[in-house]
Protein backbone atom coordinates (compact mmCIF):
# COMPACT_ATOMS: atom_id res chain seq x y z
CA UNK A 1 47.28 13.72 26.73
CA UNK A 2 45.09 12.55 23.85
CA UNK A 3 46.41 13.41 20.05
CA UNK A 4 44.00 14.45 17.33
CA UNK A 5 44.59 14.55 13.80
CA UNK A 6 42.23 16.19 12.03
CA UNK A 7 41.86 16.34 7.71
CA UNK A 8 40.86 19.48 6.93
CA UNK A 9 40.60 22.20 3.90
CA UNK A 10 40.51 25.94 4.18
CA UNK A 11 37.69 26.47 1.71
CA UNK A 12 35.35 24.36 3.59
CA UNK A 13 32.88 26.03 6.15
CA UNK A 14 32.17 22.94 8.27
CA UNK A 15 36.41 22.80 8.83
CA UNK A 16 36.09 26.64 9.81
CA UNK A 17 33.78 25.95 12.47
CA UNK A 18 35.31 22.79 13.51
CA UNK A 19 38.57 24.65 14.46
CA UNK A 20 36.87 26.90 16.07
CA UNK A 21 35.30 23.69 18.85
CA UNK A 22 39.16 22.17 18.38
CA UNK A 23 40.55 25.59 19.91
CA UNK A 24 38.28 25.77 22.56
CA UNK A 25 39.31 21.95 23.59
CA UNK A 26 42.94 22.80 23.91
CA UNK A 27 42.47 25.71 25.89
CA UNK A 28 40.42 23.24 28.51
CA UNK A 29 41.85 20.10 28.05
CA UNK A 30 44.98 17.97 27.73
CA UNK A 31 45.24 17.64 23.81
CA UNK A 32 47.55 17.92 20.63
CA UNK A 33 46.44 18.39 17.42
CA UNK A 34 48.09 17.07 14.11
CA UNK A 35 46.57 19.52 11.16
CA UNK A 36 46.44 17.37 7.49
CA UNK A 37 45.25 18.21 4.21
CA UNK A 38 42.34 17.71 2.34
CA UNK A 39 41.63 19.20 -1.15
CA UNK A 40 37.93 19.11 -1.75
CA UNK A 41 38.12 20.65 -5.14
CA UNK A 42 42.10 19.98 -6.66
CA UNK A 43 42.69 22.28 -9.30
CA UNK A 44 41.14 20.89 -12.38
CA UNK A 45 38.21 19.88 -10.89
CA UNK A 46 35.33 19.83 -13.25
CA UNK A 47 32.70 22.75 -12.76
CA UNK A 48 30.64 22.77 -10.37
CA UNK A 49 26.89 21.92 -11.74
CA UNK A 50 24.66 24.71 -11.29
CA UNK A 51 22.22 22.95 -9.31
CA UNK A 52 24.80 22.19 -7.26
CA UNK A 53 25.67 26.05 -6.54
CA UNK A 54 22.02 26.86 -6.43
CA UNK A 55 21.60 24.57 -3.27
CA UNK A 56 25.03 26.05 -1.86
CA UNK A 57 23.76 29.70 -1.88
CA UNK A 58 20.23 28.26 -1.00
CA UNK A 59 22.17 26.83 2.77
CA UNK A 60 24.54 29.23 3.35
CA UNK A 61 22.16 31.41 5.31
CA UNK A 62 21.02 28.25 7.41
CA UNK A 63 24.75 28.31 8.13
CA UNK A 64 25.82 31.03 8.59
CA UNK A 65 22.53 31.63 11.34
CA UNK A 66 24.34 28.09 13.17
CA UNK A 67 27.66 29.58 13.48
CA UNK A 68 26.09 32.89 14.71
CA UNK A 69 23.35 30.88 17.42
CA UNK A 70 26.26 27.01 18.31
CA UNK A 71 29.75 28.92 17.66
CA UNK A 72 29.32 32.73 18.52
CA UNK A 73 30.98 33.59 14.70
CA UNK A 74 30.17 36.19 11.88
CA UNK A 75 31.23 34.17 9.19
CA UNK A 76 31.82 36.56 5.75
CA UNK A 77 33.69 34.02 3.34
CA UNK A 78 36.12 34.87 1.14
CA UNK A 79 35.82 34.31 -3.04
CA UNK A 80 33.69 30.79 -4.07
CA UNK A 81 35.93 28.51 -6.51
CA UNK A 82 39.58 28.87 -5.06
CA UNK A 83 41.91 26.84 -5.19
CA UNK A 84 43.50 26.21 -1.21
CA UNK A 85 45.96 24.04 -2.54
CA UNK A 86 48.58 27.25 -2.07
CA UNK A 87 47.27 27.88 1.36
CA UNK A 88 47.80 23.97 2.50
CA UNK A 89 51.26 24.55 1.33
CA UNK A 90 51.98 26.65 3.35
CA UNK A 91 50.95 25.13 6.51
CA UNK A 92 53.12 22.68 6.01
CA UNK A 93 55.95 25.30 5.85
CA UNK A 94 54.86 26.86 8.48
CA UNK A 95 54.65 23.58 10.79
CA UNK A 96 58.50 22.71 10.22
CA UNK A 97 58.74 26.45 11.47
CA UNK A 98 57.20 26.15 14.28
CA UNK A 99 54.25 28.50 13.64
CA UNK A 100 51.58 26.09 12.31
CA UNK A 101 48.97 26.15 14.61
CA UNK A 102 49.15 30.02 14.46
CA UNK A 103 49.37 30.12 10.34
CA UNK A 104 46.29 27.61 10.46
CA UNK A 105 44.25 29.74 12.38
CA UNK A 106 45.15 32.77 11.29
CA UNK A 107 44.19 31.95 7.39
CA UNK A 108 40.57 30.17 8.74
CA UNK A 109 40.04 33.55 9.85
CA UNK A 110 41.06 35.18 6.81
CA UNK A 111 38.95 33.81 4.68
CA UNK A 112 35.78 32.99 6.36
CA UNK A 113 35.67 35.69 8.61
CA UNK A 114 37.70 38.37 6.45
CA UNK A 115 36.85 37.73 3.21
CA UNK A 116 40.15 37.42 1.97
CA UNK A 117 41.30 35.27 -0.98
CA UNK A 118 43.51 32.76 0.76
CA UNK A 119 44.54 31.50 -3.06
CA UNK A 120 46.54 34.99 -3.95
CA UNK A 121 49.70 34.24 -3.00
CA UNK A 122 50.35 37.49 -1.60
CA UNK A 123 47.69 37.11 1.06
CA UNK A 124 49.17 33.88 2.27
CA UNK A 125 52.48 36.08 2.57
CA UNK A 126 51.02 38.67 4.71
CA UNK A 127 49.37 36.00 7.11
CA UNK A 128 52.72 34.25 7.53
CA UNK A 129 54.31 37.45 8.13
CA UNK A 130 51.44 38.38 10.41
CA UNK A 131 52.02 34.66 12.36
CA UNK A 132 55.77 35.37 12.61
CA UNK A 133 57.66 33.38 9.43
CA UNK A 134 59.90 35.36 6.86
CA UNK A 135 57.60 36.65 3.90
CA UNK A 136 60.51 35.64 1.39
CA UNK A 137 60.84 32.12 2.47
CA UNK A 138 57.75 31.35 3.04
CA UNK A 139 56.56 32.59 -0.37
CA UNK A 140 59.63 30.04 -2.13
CA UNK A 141 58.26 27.41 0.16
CA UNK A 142 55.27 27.72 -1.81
CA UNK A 143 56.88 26.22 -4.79
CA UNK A 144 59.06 23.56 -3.03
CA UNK A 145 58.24 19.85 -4.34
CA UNK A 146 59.04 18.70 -0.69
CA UNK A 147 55.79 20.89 0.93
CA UNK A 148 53.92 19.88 -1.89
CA UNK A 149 55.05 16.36 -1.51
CA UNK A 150 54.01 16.30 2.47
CA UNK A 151 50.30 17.52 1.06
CA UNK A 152 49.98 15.02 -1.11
CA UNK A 153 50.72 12.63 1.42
CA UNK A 154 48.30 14.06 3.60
CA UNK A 155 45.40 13.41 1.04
CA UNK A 156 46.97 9.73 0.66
CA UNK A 157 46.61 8.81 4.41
CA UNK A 158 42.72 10.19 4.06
CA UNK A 159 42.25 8.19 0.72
CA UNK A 160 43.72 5.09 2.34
CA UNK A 161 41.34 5.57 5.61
CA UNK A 162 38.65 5.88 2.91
CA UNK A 163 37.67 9.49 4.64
CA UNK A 164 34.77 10.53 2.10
CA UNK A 165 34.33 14.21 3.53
CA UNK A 166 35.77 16.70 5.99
CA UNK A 167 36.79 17.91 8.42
CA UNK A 168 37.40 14.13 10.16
CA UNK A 169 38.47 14.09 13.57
CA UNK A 170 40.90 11.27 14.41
CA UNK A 171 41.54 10.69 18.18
CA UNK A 172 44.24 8.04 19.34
CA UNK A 173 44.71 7.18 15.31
CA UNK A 174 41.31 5.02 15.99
CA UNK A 175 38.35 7.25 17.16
CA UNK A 176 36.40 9.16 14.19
CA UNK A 177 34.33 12.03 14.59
CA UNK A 178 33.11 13.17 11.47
CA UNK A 179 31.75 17.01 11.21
CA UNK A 180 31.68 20.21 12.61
CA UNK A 181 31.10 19.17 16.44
CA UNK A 182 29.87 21.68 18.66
CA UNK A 183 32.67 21.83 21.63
CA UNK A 184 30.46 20.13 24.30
CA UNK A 185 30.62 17.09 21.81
CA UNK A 186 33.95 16.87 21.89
CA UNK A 187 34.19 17.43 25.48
CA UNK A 188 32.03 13.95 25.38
CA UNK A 189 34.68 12.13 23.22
CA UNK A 190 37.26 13.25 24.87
CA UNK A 191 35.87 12.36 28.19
CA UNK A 192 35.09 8.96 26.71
CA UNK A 193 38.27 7.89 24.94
CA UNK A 194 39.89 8.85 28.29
CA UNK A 195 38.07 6.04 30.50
CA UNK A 196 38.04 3.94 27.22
CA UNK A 197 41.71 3.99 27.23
CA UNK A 198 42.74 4.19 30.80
CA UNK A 199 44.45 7.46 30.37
CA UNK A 200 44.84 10.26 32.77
CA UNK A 201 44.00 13.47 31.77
């Protein structure tokens, strides 16, 4: 059994599609996988430059035809500018309750597939419900110092690591994969660290 840790944030496409190779792994192979945080844009961020957004909007079609042709998606995203800080939150509630893999998954989906704005509060509310957690306490959770605290610790671990970008995929605390890795790639790097490490499988 190999553990992965991957840093990821909600509002980033690459992360999306990343999960999406990272489910398909666990369903074939013997792996468990440690979601973190990482906040590309913190709230107040400076603005985005405009040349910046042109080239976004000038991609996203390249991307969107890759997730369509390597992943077999329909990616709609949600609202441009949020702030996922909220939604990282409430992983970590959701992890102590044992429904994290399930809440992480369920607000990828939401917001690049649905649309949805995974900052409104209320949305994260009816995914946890959706996922199985209590609406009520997971919305207070929200708000509680010690989620916010395991975040920021999160975002620590990747500044110590000196992880530049996301989503970073850490096998055995020592292999990195950077990117969004088609599945047969990680099949590769899994098949790799395995005979590396003298591990069954």
């Amino acid at each position: 059994m190999l553990t992965l840790d991957i840093w990821s944030d909600y509002n980033c496409p690459w992360c999306f599609l990343a999960s999406r190779s990272v489910a398909r792994l666990q369903e074939t192979h013997q792996v468990t996988v440690h979601w973190h945080s990482y906040q590309l844009r913190p709230k107040g961020s400076p603005p985005i430059p405009e040349a910046y957004l042109k080239r976004i909007e000038e991609t996203r079609p390249r991307l969107y035809a890759m997730a369509q042709e390597q992943f077999g998606i329909t990616m709609n995203a949600g609202p441009f500018g949020i702030d996922s800080r909220p939604a990282l939150v409430g992983a970590k509630f959701a992890e102590e309750h044992g429904h994290g893999a399930a809440y992480h998954e369920a607000v990828m989906w939401a917001y690049w597939v649905e649309a949805r704005n995974i900052e409104d509060t209320a949305t994260l509310g009816d995914i946890a419900q959706a996922v199985g957690l209590e609406r009520e306490a997971f919305l207070n959770g929200l708000t509680s110092t010690d989620y916010q605290a395991l975040v920021d610790t999160d975002i620590l671990m990747a500044q110590q690591m000196e992880l530049s970008g996301v989503p970073a995929l850490l096998f055995e605390r020592k292999y990195l994969i950077a990117g969004a890795q088609p599945y047969d790639e990680l099949v590769k790097a899994y098949d790799y660290i395995i005979k590396r490490e003298n591990l069954n499988p």
